[in-house]
N, C-alpha and C. Protein backbone atom coordinates (compact mmCIF):
# COMPACT_ATOMS: atom_id res chain seq x y z
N UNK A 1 212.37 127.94 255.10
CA UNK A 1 212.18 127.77 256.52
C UNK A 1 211.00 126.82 256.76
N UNK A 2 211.28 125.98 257.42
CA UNK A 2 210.03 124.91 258.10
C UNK A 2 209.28 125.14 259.38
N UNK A 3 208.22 125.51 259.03
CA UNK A 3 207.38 126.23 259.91
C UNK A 3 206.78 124.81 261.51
N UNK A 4 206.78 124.76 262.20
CA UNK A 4 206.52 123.88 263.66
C UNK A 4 205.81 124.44 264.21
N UNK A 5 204.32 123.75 264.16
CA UNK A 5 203.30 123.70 265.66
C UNK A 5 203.41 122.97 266.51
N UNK A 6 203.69 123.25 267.60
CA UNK A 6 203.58 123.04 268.90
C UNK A 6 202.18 122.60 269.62
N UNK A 7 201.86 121.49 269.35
CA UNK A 7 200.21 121.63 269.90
C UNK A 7 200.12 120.77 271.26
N UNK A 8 199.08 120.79 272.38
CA UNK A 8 199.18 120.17 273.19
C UNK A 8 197.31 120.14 273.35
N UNK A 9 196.73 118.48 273.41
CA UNK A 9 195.38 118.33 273.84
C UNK A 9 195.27 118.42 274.99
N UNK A 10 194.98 119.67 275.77
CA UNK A 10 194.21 120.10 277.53
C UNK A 10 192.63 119.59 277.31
N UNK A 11 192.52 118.81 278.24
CA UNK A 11 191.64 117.74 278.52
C UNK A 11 191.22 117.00 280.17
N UNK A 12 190.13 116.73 280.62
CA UNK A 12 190.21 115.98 281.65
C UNK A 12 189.30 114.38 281.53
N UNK A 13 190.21 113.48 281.77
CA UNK A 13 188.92 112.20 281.81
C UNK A 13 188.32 111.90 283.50
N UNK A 14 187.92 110.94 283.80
CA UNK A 14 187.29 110.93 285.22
C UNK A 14 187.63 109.36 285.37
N UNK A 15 188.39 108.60 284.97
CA UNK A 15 188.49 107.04 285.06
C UNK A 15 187.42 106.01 285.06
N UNK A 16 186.56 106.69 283.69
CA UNK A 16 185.21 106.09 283.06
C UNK A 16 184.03 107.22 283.79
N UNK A 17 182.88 106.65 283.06
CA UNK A 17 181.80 107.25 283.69
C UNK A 17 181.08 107.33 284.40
N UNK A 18 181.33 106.26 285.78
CA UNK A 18 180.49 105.77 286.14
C UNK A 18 180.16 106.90 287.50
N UNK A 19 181.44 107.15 288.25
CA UNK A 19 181.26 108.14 289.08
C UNK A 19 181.85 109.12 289.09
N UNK A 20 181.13 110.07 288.06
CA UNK A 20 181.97 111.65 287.29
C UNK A 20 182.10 112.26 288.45
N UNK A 21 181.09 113.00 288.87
CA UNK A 21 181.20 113.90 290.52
C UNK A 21 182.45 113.24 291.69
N UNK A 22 182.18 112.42 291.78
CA UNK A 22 183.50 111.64 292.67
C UNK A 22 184.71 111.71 292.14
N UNK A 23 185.26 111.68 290.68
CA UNK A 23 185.95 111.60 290.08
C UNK A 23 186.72 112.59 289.69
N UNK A 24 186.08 113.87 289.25
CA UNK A 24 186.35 114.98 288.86
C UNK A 24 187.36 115.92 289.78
N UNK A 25 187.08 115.89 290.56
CA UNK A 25 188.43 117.24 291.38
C UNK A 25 189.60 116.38 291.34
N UNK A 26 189.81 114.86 291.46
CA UNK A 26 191.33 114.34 291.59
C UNK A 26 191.19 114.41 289.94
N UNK A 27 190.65 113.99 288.74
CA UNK A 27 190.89 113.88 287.32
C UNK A 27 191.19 115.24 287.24
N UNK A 28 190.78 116.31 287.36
CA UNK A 28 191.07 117.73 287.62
C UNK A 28 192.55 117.91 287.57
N UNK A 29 192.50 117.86 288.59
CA UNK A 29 194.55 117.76 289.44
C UNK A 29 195.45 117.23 288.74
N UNK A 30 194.76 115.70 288.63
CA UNK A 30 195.59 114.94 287.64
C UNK A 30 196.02 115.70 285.90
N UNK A 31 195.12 115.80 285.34
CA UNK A 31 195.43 115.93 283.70
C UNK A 31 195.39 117.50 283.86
N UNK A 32 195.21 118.77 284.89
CA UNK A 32 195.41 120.06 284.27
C UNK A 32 196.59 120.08 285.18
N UNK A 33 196.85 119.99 286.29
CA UNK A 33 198.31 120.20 286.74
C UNK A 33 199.50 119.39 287.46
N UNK A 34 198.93 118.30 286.54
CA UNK A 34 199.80 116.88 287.09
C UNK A 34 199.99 116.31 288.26
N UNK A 35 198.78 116.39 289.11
CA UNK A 35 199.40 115.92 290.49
C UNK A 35 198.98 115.12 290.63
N UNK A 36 199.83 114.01 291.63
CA UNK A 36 199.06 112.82 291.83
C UNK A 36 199.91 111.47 291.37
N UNK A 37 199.69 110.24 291.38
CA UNK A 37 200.59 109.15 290.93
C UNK A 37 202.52 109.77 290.50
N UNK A 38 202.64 110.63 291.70
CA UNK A 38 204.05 111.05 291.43
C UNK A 38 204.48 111.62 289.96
N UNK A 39 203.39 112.67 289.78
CA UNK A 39 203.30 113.14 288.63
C UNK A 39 203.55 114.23 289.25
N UNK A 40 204.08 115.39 289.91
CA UNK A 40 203.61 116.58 290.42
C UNK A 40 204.59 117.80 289.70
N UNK A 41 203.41 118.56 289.77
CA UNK A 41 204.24 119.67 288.43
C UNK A 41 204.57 119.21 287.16
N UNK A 42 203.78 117.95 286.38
CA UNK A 42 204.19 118.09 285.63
C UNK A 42 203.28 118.82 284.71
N UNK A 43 201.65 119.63 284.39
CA UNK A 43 200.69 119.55 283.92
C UNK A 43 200.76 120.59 283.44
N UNK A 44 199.49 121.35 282.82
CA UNK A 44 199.39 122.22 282.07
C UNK A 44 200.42 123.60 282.80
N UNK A 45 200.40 124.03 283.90
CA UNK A 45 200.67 125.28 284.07
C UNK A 45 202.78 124.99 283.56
N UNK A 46 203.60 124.07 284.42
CA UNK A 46 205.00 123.29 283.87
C UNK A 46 204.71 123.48 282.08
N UNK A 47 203.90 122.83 281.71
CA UNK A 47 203.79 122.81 279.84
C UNK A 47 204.32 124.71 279.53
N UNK A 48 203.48 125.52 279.89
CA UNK A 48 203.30 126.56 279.38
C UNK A 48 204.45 127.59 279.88
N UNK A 49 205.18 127.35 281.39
CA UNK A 49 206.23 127.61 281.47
C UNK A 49 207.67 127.28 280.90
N UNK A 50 207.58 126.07 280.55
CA UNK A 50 208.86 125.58 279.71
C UNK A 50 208.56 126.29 278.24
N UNK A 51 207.92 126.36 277.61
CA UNK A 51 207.20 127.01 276.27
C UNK A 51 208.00 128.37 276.66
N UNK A 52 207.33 129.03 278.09
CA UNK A 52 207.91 130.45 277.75
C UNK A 52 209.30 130.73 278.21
N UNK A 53 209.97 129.64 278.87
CA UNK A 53 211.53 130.20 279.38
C UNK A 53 211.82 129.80 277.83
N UNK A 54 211.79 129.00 276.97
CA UNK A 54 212.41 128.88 275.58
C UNK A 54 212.02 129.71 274.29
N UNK A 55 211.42 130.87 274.76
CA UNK A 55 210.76 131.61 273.72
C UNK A 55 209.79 130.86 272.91
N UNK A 56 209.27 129.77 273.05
CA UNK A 56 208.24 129.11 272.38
C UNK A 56 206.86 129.48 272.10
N UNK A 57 206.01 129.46 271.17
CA UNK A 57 204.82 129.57 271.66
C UNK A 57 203.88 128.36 270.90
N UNK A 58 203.15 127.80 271.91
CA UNK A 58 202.16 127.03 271.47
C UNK A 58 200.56 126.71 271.72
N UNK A 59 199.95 126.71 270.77
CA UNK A 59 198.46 126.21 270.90
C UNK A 59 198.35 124.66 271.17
N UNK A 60 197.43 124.96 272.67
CA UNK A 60 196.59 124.12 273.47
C UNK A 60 194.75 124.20 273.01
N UNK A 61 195.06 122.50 272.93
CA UNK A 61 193.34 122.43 271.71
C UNK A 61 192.86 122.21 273.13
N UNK A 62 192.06 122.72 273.58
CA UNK A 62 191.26 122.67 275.02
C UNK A 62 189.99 122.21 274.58
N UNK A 63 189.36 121.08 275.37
CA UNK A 63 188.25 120.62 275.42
C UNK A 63 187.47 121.26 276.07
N UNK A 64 186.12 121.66 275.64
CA UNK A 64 184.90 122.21 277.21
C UNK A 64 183.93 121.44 277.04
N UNK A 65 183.39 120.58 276.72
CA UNK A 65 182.51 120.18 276.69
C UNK A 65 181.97 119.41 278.10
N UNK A 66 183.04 119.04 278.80
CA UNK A 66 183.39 118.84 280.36
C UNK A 66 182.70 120.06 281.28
N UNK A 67 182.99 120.89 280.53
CA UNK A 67 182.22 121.91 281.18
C UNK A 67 180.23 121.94 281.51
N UNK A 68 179.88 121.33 280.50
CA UNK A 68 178.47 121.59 280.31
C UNK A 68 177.94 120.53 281.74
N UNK A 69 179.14 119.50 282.77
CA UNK A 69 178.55 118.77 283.10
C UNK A 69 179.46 119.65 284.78
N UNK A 70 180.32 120.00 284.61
CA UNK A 70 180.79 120.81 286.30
C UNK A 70 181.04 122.16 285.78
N UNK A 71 180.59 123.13 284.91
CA UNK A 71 180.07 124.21 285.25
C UNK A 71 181.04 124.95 284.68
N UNK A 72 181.61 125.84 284.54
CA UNK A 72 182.60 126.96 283.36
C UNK A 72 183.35 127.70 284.32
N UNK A 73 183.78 127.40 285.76
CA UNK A 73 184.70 127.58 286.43
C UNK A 73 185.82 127.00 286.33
N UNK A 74 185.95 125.16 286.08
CA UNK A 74 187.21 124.86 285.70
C UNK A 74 187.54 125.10 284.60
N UNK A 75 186.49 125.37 282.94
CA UNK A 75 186.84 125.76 281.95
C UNK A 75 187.75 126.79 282.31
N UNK A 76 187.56 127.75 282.65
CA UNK A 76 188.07 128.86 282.70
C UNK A 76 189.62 128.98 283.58
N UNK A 77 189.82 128.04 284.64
CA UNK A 77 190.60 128.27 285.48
C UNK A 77 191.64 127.20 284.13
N UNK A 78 191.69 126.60 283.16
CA UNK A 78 192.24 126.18 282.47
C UNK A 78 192.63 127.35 281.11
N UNK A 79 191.93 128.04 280.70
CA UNK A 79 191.77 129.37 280.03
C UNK A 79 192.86 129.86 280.36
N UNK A 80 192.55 130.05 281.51
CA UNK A 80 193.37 130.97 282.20
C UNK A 80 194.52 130.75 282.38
N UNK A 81 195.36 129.67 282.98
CA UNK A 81 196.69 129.01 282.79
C UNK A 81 197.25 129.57 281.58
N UNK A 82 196.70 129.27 280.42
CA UNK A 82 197.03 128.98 278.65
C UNK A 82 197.21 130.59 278.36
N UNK A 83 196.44 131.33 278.20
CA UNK A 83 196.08 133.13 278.29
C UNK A 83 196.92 133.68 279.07
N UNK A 84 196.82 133.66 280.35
CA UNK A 84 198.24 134.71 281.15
C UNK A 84 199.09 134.06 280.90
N UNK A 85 199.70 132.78 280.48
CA UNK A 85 201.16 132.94 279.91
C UNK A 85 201.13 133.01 278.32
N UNK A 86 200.51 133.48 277.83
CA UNK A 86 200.80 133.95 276.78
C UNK A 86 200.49 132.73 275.78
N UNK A 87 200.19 131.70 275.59
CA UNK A 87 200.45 131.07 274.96
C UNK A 87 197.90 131.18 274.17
N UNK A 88 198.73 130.27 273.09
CA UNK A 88 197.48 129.96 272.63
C UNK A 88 196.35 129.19 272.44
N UNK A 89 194.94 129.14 272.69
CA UNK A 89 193.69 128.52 272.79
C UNK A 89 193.18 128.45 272.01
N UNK A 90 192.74 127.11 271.30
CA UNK A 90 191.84 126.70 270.32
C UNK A 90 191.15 125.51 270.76
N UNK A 91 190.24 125.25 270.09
CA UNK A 91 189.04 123.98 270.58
C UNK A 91 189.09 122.56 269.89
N UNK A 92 188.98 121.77 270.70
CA UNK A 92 188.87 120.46 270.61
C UNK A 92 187.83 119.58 271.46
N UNK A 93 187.44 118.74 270.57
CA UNK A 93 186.23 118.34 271.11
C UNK A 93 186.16 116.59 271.64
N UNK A 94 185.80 115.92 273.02
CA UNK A 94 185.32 115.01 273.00
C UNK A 94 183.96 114.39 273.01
N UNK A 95 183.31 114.19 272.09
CA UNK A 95 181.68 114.01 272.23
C UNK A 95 181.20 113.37 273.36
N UNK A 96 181.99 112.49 274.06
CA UNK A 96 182.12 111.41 274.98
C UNK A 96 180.95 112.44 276.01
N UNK A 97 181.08 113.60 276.29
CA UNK A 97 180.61 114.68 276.96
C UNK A 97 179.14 114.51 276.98
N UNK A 98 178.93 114.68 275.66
CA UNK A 98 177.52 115.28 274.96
C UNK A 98 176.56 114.90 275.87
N UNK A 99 176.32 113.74 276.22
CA UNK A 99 175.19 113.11 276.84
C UNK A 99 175.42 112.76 278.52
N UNK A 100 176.71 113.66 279.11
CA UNK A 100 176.55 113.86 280.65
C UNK A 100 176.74 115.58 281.01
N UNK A 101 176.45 116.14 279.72
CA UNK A 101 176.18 117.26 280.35
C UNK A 101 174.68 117.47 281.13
N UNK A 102 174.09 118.30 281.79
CA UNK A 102 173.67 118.73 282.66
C UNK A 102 172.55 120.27 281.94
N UNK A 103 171.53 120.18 281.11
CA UNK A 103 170.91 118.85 280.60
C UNK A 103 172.03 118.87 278.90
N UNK A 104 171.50 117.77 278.78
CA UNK A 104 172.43 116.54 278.03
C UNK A 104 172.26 117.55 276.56
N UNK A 105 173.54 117.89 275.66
CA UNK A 105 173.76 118.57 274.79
C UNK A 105 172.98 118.61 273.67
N UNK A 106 172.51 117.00 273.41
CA UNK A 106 171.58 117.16 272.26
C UNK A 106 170.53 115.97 272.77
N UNK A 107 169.56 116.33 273.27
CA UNK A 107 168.49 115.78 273.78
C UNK A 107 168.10 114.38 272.70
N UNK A 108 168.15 114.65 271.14
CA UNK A 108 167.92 113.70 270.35
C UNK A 108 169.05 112.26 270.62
N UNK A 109 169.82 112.50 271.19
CA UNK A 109 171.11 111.46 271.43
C UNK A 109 171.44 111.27 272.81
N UNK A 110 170.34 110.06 273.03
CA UNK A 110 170.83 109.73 274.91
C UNK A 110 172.06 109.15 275.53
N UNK A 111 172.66 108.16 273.82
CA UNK A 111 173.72 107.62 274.31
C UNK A 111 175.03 107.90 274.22
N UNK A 112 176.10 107.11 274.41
CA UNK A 112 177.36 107.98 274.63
C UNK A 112 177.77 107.79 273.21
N UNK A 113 178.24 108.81 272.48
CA UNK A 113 179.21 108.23 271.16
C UNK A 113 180.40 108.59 271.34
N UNK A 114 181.65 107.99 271.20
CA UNK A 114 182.62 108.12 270.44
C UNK A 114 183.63 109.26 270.46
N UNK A 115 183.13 109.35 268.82
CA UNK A 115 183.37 109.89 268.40
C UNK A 115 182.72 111.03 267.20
N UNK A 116 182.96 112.24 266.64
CA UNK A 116 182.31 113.43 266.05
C UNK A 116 182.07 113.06 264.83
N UNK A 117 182.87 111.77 263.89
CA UNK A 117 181.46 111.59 262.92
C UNK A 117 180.81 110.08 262.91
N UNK A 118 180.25 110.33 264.47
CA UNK A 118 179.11 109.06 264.78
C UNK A 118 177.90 110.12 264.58
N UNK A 119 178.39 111.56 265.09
CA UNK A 119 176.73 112.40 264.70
C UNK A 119 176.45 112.62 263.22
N UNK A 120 175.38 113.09 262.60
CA UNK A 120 175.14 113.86 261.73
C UNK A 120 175.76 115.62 261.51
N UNK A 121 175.67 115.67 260.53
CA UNK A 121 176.45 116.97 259.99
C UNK A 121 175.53 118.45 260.79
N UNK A 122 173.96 118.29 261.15
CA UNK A 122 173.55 119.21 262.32
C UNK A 122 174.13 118.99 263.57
N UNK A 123 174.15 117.75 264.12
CA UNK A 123 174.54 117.21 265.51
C UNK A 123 176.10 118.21 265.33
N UNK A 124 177.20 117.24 264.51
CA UNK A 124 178.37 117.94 264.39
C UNK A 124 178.00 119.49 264.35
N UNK A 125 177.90 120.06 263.62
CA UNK A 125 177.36 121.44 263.77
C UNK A 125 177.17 122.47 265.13
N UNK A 126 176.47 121.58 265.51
CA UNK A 126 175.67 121.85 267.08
C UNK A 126 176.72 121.75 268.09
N UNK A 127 177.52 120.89 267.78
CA UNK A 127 178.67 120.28 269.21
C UNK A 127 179.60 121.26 268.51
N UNK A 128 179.99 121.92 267.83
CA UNK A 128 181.41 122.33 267.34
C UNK A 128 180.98 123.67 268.32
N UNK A 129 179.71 124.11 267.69
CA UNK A 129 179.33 125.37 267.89
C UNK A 129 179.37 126.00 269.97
N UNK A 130 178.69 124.47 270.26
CA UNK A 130 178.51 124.80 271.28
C UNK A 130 179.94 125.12 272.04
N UNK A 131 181.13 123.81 271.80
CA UNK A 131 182.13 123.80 272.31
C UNK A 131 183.11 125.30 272.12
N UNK A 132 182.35 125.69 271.14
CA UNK A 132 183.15 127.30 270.74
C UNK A 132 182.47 128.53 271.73
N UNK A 133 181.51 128.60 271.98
CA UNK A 133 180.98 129.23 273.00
C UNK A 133 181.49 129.10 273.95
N UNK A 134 181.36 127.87 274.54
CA UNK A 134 181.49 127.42 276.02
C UNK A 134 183.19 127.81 276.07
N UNK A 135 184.17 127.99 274.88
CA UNK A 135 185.34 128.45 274.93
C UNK A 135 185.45 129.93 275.23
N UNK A 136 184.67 130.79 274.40
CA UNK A 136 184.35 132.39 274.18
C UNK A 136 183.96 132.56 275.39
N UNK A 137 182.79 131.89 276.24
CA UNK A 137 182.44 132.45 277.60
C UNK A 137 184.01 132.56 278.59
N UNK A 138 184.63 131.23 278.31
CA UNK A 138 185.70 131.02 279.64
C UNK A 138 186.95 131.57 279.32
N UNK A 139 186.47 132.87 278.57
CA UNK A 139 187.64 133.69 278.08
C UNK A 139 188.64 133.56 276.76
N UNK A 140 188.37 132.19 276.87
CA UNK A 140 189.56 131.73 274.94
C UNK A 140 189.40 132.63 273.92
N UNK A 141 188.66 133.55 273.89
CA UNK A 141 188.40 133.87 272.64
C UNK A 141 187.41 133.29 270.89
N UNK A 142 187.71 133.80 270.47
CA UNK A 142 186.95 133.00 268.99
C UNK A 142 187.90 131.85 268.82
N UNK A 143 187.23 130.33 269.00
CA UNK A 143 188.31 130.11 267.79
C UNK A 143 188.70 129.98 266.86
N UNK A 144 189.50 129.92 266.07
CA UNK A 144 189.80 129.72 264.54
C UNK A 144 190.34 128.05 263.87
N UNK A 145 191.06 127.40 265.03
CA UNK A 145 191.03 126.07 264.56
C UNK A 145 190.55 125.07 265.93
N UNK A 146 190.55 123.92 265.47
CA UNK A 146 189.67 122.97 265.76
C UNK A 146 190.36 121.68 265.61
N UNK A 147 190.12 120.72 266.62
CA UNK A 147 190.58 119.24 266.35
C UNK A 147 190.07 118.45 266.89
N UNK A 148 189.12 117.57 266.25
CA UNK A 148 188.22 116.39 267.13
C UNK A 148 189.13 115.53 267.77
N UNK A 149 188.59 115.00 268.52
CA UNK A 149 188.36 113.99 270.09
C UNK A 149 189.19 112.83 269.12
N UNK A 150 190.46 112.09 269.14
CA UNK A 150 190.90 111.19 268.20
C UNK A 150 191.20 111.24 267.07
N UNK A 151 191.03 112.55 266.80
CA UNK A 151 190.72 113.19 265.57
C UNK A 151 189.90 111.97 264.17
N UNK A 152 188.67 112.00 265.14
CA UNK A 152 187.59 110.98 264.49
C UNK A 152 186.47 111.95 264.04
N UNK A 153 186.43 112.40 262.43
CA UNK A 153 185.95 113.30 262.32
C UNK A 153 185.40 112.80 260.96
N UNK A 154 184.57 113.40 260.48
CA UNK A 154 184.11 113.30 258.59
C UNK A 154 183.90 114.87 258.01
């Protein structure tokens, strides 16, 4: 038997960085529940219902690091989608984050990187760890697997 994961990256971008706060409630809409540019219904909550009318189940690598910069309410209201239907949460990371969180994740690194092995093996360390918390607070649970941002990793 050939075993199939089902994975899906839950994620939000803001259409660059320049104006995150302005950006964020339509990037919101857009990439967690598809609305918008005649996208509607197609987004995370549609994903997790088609999964369960087909008996499917699949893990969603959810990013939080988004969180550290608008706060662990949308983490969670994304949690939450993934969790009451049953399906599963694990972490994924975009570093892109690190340095507009609110204050900035690793104070030693003002600028934006990339990707997860532009840091050092503490930095990496530090961002995995944090992004696993900031998952555990918004309900996900522990997680057990993991998939960098591009999957740009060392």
């Amino acid at each position: 038997m050939l075993d199939i994961y089902l994975t899906c990256d839950t994620e939000v971008w803001c259409n660059g960085w320049n104006a995150l706060d302005a950006e964020f409630p339509q990037a919101f809409d857009r990439y967690v529940y598809g609305r918008g540019d005649g996208g509607e219904g197609v987004g995370l909550p549609f994903q997790v219902k088609t999964l369960n009318e087909h008996g499917l189940r699949g893990v969603f690598f959810v990013e939080p690091l988004f969180s550290g910069r608008f706060g662990l309410a949308p983490l969670q209201e994304i949690v939450g989608i993934v969790r009451d239907g049953g399906q599963e949460v694990q972490l994924h990371l975009h570093t892109e984050w690190a340095d507009e969180a609110r204050p900035p994740l690793l104070p030693s690194v003002p600028e934006k990187r990339q990707h997860l092995r532009y840091f050092d093996l503490d930095q990496q360390t530090a961002l995995i760890g944090t992004g696993a918390s900031l998952l555990e607070r918004a309900g996900g649970g522990r997680p057990r697997a993991f998939r960098a941002g591009s999957f740009a990793f060392n």
